[in-house]
N, C-alpha and C. Protein backbone atom coordinates (compact mmCIF):
# COMPACT_ATOMS: atom_id res chain seq x y z
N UNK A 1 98.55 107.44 89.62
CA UNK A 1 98.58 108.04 90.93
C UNK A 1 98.89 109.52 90.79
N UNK A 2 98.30 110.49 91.51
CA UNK A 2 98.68 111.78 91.77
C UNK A 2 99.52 112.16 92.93
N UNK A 3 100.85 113.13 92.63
CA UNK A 3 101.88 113.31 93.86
C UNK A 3 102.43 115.09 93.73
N UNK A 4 102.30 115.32 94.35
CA UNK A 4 102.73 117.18 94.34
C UNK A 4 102.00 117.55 93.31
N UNK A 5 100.90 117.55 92.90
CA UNK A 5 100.35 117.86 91.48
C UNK A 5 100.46 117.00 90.22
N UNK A 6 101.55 116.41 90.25
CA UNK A 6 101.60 115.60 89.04
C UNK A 6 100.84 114.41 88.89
N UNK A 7 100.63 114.26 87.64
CA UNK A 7 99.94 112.37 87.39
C UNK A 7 101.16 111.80 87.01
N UNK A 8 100.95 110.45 88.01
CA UNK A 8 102.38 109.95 87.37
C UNK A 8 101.84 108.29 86.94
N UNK A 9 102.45 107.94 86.30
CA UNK A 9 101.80 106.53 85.50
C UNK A 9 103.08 105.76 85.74
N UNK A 10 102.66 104.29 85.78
CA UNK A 10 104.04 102.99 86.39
C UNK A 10 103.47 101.97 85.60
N UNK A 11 104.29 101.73 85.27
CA UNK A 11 104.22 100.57 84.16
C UNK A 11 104.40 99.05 85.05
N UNK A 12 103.72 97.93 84.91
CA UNK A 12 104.33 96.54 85.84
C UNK A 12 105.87 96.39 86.10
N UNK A 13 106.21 96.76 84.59
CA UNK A 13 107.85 96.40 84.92
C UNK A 13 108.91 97.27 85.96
N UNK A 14 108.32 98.42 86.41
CA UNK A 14 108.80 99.11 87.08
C UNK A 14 108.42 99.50 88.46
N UNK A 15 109.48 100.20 89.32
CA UNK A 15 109.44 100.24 90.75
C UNK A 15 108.40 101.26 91.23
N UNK A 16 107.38 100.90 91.89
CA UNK A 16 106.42 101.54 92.05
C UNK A 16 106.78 102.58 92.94
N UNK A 17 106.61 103.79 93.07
CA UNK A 17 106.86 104.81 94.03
C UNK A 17 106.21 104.44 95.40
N UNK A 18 106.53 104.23 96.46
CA UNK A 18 106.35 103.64 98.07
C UNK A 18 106.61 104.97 98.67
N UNK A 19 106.88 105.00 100.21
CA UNK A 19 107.10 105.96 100.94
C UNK A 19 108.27 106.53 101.35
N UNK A 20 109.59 105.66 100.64
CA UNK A 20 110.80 105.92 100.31
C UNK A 20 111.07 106.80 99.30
N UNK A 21 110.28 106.98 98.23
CA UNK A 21 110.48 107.19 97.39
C UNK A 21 109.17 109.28 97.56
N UNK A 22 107.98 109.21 98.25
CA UNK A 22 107.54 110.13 98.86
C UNK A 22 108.65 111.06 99.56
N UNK A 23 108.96 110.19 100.37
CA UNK A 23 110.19 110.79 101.13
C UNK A 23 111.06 111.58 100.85
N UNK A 24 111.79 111.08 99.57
CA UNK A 24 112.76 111.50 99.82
C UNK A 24 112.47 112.98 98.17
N UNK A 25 110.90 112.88 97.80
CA UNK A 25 110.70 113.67 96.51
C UNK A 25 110.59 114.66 97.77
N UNK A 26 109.75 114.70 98.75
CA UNK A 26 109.58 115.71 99.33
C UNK A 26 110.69 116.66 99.74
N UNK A 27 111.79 115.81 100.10
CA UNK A 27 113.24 117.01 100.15
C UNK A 27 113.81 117.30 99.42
N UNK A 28 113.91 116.44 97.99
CA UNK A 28 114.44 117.05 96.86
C UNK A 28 113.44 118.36 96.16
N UNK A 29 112.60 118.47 96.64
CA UNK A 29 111.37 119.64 96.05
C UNK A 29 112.60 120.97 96.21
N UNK A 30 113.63 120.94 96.97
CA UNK A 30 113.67 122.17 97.62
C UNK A 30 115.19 122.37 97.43
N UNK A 31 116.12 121.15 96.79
CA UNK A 31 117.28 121.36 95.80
C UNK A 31 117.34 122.13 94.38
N UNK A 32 118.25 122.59 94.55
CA UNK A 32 118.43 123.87 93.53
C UNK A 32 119.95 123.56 92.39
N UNK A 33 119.54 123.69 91.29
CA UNK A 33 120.76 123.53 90.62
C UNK A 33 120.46 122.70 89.60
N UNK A 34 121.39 121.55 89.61
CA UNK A 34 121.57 120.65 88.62
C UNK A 34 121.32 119.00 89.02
N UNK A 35 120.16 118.43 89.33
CA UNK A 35 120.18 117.26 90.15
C UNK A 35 120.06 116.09 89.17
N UNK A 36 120.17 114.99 89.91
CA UNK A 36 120.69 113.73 89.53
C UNK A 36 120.09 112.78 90.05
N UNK A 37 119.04 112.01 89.72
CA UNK A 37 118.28 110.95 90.53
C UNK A 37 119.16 109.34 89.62
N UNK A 38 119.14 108.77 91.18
CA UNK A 38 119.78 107.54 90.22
C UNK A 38 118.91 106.28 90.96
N UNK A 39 118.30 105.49 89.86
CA UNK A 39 117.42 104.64 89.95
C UNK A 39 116.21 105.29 89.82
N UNK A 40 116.13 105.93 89.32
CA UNK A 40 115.09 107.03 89.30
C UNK A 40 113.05 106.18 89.03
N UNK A 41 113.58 105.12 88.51
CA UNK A 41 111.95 103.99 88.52
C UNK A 41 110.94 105.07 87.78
N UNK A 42 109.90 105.66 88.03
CA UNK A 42 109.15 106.37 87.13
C UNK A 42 109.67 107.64 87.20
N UNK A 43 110.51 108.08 88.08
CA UNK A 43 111.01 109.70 87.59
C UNK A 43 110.40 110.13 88.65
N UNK A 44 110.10 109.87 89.95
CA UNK A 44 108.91 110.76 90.46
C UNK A 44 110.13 111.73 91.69
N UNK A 45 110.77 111.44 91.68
CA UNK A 45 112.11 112.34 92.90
C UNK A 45 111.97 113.74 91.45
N UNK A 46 112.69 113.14 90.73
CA UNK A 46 113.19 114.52 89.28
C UNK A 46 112.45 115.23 88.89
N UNK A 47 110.83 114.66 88.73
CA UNK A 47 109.80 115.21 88.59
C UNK A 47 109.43 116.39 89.20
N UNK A 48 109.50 115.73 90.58
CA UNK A 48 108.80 116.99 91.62
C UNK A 48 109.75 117.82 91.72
N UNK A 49 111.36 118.14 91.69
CA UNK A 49 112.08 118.74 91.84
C UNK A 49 112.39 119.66 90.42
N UNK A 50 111.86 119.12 89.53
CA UNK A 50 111.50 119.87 87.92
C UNK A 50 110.98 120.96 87.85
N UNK A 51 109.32 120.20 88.50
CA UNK A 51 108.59 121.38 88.57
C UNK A 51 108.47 122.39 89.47
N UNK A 52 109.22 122.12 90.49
CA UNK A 52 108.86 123.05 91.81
C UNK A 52 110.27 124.23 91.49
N UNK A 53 111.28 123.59 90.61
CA UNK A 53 112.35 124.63 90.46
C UNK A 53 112.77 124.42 88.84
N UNK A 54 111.62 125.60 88.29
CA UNK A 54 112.01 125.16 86.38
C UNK A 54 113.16 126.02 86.16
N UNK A 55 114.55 126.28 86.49
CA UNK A 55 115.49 127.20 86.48
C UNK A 55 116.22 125.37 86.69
N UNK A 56 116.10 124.61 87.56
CA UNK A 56 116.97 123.17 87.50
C UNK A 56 117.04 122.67 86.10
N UNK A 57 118.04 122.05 86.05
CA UNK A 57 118.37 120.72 85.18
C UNK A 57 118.54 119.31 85.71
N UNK A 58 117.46 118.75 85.64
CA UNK A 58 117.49 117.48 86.51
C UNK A 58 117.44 116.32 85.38
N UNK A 59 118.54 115.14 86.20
CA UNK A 59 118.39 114.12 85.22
C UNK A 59 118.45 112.53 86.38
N UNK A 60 117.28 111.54 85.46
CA UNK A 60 117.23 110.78 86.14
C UNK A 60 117.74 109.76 85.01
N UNK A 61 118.42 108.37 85.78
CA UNK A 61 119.33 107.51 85.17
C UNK A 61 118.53 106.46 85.94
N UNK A 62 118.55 105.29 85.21
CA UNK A 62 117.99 103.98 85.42
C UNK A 62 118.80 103.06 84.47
N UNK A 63 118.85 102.00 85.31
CA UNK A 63 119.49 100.65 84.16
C UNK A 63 118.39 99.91 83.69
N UNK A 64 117.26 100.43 84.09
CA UNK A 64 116.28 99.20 83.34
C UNK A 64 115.40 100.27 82.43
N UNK A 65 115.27 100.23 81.00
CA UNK A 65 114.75 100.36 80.06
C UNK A 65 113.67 100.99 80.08
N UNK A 66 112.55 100.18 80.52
CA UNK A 66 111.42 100.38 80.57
C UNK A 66 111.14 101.28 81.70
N UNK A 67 111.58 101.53 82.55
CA UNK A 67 112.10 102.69 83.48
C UNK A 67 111.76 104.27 83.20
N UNK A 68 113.03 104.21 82.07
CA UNK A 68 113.15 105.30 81.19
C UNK A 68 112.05 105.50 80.43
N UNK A 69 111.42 104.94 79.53
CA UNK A 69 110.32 104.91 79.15
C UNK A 69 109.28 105.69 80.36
N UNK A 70 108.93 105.09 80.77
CA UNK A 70 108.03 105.76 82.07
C UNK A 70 108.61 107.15 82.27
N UNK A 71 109.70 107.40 82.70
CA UNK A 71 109.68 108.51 83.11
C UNK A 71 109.08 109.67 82.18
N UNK A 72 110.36 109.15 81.07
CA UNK A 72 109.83 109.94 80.04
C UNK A 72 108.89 110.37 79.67
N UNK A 73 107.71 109.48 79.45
CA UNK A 73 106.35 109.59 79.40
C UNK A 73 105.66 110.59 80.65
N UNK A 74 106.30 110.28 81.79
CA UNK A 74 105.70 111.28 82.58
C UNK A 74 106.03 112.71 82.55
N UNK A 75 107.78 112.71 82.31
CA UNK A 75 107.82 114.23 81.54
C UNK A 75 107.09 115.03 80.70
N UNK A 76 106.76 114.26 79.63
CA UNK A 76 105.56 114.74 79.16
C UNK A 76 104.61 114.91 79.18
N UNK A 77 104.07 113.85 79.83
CA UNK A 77 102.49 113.84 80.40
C UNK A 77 102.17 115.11 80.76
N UNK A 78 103.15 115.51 82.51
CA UNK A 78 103.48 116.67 82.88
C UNK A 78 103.23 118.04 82.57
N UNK A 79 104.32 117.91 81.19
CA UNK A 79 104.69 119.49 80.97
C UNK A 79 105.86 119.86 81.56
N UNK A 80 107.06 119.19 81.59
CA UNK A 80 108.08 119.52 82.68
C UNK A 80 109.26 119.32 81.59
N UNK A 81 109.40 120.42 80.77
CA UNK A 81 111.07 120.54 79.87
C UNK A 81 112.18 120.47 80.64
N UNK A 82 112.70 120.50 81.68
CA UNK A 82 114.02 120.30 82.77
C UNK A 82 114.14 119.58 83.00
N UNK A 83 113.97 118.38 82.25
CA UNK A 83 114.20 116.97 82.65
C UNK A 83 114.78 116.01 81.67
N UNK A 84 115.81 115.24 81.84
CA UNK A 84 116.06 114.50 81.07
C UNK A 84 116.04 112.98 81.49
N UNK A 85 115.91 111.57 81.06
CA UNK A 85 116.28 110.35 81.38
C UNK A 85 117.48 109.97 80.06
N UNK A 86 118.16 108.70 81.25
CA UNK A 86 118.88 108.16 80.45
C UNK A 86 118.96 106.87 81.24
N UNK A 87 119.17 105.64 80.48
CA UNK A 87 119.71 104.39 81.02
C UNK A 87 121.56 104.41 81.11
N UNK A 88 121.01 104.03 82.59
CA UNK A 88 122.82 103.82 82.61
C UNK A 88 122.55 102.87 84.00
């Protein structure tokens, strides 16, 4: 799927981005600083808030594995160094 520019890829095991998840990337686009997505599912909140402010340090946390994986992958996919995942 494509979202603010990015391609973002979802694996079965993970939470597909819905309109909750649109939602709420669209207002994080416009946080500044050091952000924190939690449950983050493919990364797509951290993502858009990555790229729209590469001066952030954004990190998204997930307890499910394969999660992280995804995101990750989309970080790179991307092109978006301001980003980190971690399971927690």
């Amino acid at each position: 799927m494509e979202f603010e520019g990015l391609a973002i890829s979802v694996s079965s095991d993970v939470y597909e981005p819905a309109e909750d998840s649109f939602l709420l990337a669209k207002h994080a686009k416009v946080l500044k600083g050091r952000i924190l997505e939690v449950g983050c599912g493919s990364g797509i909140v951290s993502l858009v808030n990555a790229k729209a402010n590469p001066t952030n340090e954004a990190l998204g946390a997930d307890i499910n594995p394969e999660a992280i994986r995804c995101a990750a992958a989309n970080a790179k996919n991307n092109k978006i160094p301001n980003i980190k995942f971690m399971e927690s």
